[in-house]
Structures are given as C-alpha cells and as structure tokens.
N, C-alpha and C. Protein backbone atom coordinates (compact mmCIF):
# COMPACT_ATOMS: atom_id res chain seq x y z
N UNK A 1 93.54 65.20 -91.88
CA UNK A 1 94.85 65.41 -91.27
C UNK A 1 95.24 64.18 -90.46
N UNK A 2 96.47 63.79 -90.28
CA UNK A 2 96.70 62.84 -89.64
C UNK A 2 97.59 63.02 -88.32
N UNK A 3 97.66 62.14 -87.54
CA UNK A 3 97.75 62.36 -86.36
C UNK A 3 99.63 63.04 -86.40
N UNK A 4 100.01 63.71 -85.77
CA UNK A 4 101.65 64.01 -85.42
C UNK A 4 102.55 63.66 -83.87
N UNK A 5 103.21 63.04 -83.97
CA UNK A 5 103.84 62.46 -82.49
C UNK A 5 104.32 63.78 -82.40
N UNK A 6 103.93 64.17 -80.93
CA UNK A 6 104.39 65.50 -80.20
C UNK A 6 103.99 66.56 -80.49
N UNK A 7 102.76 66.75 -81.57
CA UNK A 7 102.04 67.45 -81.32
C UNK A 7 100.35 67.60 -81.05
N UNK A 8 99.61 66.89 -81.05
CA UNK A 8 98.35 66.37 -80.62
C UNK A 8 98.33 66.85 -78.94
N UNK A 9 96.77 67.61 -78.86
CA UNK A 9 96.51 67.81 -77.54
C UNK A 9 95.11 66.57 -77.07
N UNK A 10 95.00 66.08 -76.75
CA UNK A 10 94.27 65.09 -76.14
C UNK A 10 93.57 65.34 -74.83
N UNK A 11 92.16 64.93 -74.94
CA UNK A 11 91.12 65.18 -73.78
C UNK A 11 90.89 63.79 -73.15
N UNK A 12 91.78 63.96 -72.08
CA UNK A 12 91.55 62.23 -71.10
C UNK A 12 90.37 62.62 -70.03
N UNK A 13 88.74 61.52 -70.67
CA UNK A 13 87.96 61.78 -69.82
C UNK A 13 87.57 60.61 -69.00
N UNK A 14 87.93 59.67 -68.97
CA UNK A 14 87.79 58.17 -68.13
C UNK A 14 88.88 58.09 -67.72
N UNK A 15 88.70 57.44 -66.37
CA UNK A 15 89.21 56.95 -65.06
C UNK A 15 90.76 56.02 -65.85
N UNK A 16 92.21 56.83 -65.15
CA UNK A 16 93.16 56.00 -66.11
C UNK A 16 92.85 54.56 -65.53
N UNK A 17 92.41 54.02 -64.29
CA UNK A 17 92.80 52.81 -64.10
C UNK A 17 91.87 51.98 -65.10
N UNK A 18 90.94 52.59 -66.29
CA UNK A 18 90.32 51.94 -67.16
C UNK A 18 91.15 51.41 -68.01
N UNK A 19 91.19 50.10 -68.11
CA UNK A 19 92.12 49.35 -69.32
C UNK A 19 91.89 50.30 -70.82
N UNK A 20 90.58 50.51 -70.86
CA UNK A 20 90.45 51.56 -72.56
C UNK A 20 91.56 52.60 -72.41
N UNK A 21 91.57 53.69 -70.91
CA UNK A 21 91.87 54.83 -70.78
C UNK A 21 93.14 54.59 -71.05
N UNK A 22 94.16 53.76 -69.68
CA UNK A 22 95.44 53.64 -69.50
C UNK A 22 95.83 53.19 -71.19
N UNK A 23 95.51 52.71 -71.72
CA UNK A 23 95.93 51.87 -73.01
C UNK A 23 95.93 53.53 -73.60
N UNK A 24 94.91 53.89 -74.41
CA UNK A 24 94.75 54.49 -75.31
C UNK A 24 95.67 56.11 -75.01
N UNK A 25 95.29 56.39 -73.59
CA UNK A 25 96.45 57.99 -72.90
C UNK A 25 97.69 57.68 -72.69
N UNK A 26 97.59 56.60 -71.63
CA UNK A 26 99.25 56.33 -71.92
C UNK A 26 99.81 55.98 -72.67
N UNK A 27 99.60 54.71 -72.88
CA UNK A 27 100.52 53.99 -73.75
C UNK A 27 100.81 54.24 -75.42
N UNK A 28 99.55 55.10 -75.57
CA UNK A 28 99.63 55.54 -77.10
C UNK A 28 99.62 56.71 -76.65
N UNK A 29 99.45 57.69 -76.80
CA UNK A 29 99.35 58.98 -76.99
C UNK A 29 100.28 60.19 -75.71
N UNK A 30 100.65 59.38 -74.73
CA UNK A 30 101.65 59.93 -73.72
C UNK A 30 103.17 59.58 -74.32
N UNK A 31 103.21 58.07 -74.38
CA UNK A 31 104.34 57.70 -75.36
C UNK A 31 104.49 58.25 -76.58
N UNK A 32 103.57 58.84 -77.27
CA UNK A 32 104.08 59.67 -78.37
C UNK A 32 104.22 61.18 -78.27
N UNK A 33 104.48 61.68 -77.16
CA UNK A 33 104.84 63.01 -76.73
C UNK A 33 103.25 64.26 -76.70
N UNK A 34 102.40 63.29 -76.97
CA UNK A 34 101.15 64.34 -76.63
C UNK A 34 100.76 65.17 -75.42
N UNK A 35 99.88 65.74 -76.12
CA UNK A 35 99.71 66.67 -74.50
C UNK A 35 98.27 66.01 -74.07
N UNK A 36 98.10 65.62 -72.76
CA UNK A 36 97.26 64.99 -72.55
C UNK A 36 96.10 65.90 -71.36
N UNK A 37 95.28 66.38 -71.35
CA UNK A 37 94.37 66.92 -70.92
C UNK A 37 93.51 65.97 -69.71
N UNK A 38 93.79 66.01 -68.17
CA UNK A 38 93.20 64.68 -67.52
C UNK A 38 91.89 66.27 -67.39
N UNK A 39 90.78 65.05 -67.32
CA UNK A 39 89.69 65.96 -66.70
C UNK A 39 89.11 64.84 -65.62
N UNK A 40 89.31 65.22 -64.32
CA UNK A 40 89.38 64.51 -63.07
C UNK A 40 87.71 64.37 -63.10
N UNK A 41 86.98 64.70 -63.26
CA UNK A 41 85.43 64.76 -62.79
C UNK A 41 84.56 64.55 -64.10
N UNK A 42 84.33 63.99 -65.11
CA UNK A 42 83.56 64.79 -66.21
C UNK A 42 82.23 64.47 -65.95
N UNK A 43 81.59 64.10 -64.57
CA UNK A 43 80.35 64.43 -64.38
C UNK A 43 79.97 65.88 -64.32
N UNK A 44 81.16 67.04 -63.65
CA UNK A 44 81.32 68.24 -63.89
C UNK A 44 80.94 68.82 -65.41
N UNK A 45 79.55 68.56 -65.40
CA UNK A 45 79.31 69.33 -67.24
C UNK A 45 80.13 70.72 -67.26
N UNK A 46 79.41 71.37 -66.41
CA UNK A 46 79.97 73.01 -66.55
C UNK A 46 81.27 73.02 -66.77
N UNK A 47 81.82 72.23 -65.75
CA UNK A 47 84.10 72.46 -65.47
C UNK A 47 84.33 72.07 -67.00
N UNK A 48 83.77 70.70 -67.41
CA UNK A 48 84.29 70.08 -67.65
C UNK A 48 84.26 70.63 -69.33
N UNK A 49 83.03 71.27 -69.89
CA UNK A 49 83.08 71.85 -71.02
C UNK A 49 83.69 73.41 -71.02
N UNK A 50 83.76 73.78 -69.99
CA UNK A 50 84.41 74.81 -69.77
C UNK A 50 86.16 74.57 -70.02
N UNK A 51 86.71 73.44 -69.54
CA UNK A 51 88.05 72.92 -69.77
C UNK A 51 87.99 72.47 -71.66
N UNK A 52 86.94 72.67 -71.98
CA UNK A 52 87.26 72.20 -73.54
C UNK A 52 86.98 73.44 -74.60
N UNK A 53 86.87 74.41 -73.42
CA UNK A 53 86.86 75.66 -74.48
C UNK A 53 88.27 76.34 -74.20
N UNK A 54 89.11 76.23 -73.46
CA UNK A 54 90.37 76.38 -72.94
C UNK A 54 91.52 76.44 -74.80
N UNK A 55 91.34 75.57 -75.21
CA UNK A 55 92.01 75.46 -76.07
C UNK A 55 91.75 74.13 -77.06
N UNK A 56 91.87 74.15 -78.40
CA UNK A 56 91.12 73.21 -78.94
C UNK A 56 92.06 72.24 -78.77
N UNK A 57 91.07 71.41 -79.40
CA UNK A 57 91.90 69.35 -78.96
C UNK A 57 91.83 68.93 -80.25
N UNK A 58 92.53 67.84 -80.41
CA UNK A 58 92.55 67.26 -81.86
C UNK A 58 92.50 65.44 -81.46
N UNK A 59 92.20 65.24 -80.49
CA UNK A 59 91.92 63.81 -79.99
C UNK A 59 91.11 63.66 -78.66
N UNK A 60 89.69 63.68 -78.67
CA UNK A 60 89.05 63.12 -77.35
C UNK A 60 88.46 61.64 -77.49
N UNK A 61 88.58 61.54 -75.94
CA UNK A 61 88.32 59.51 -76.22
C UNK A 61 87.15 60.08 -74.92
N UNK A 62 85.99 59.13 -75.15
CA UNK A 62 85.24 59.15 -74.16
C UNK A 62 84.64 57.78 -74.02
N UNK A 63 83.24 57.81 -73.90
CA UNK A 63 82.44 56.83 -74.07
C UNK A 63 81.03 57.46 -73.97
N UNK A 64 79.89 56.24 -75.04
CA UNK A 64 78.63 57.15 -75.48
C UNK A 64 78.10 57.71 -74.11
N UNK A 65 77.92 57.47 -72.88
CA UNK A 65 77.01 58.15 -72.03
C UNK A 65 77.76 59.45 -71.53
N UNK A 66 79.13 59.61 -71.67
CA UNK A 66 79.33 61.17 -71.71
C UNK A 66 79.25 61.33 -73.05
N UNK A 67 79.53 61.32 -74.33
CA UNK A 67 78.91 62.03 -75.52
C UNK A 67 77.91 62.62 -75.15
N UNK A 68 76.63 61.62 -74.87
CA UNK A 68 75.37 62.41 -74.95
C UNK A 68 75.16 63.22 -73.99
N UNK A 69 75.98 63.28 -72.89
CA UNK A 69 75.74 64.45 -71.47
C UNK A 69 76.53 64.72 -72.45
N UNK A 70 77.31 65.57 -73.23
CA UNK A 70 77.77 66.79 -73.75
C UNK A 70 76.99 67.54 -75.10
N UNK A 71 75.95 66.46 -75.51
CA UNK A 71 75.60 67.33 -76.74
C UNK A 71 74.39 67.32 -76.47
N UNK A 72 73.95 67.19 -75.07
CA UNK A 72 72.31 67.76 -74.66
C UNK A 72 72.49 69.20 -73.80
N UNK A 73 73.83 69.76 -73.31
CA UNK A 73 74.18 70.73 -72.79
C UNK A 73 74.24 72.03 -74.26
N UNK A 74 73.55 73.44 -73.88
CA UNK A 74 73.78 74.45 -74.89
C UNK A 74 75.21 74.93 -74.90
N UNK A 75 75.80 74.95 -73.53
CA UNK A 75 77.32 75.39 -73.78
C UNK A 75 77.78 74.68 -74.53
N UNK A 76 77.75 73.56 -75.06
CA UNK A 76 78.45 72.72 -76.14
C UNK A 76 78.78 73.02 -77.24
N UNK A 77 77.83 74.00 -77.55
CA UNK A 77 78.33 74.66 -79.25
C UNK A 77 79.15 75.56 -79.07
N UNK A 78 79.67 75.97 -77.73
CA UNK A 78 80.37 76.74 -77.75
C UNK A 78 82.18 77.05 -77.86
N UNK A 79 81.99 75.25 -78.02
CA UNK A 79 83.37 74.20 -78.30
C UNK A 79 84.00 74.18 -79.68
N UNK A 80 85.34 74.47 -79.42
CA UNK A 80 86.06 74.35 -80.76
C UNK A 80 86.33 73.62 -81.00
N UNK A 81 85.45 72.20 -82.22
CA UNK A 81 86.53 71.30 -82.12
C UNK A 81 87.06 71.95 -84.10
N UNK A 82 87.41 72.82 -84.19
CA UNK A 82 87.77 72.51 -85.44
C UNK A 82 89.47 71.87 -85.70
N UNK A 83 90.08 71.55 -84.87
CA UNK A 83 91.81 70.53 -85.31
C UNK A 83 91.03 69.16 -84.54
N UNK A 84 90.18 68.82 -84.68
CA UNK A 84 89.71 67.82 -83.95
C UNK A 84 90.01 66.68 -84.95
N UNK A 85 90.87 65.45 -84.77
CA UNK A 85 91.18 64.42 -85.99
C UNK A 85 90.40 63.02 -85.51
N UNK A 86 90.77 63.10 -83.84
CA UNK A 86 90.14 61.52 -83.93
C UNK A 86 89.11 61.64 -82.34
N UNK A 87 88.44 60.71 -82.53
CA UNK A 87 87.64 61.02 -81.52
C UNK A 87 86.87 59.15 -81.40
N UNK A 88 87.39 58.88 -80.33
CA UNK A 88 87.60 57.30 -79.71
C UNK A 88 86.06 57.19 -78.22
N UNK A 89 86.01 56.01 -78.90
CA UNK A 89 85.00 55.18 -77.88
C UNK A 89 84.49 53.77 -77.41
C-alpha cells in the first residue's frame, strides 16, 4: 500500500528538535495532512506501548535503541501494526 496525503496516522517518537524528527513529522508528514501521534516520553515502555495499542499506525519513525526496548517487552505483541506501511530510522 502506499502512503495517502491526509490520511496516514504517524507515531512521533524522538525529540522534534531532532533534525531526523522535525524533518521527517513536520515537514513531511504534518505538511501532508497526517495525523501525527507525539509520544512525549518513550522511555515510558508501559505509556508508551500502551499509546500504540490506542489505534493502529501506518508510519512509525524511531531509532534502533527504542526498536529493541519495544520488541524485548511481552506487551508488544499486543500491537496492531497490521496498516503499518513505513517504518523509518
């Protein structure tokens, strides 16, 4: 599936003042009418996978050392990513 301007929900998990973050949430994916998901803490495993069972995403951007704090946690399988299209790092 490919991506749709204005409809994509997006999981913003790095700090916007990160040149990756601000670039990739704002400037791409805010400018194209997405819905953008800030998760203020994602050292918060619990909140923070708990905010990703909320409703599925079809774009998370992270970086590898939260990947792997999320797929050494068991609540993790408990995540929908099935509209999941792109997933950035």
């Amino acid at each position: 599936n490919s991506l749709r301007e204005g409809e994509e929900t997006v999981i913003a998990a790095l700090p916007l003042y990160h040149i990756f973050a601000l670039t990739v949430n704002l400037m791409i994916f805010a400018n194209t009418g997405s819905k953008i998901i800030l998760i203020t803490n994602p050292r918060d495993m619990k909140r923070f996978i708990g905010e990703l069972k909320k409703e599925p995403i079809s774009v998370f951007i992270g970086v590898n050392t939260l990947f792997n704090a999320m797929v050494n946690r068991p609540d993790f399988a408990e995540v929908d990513f099935s509209r999941l299209k792109l997933t950035l790092g």
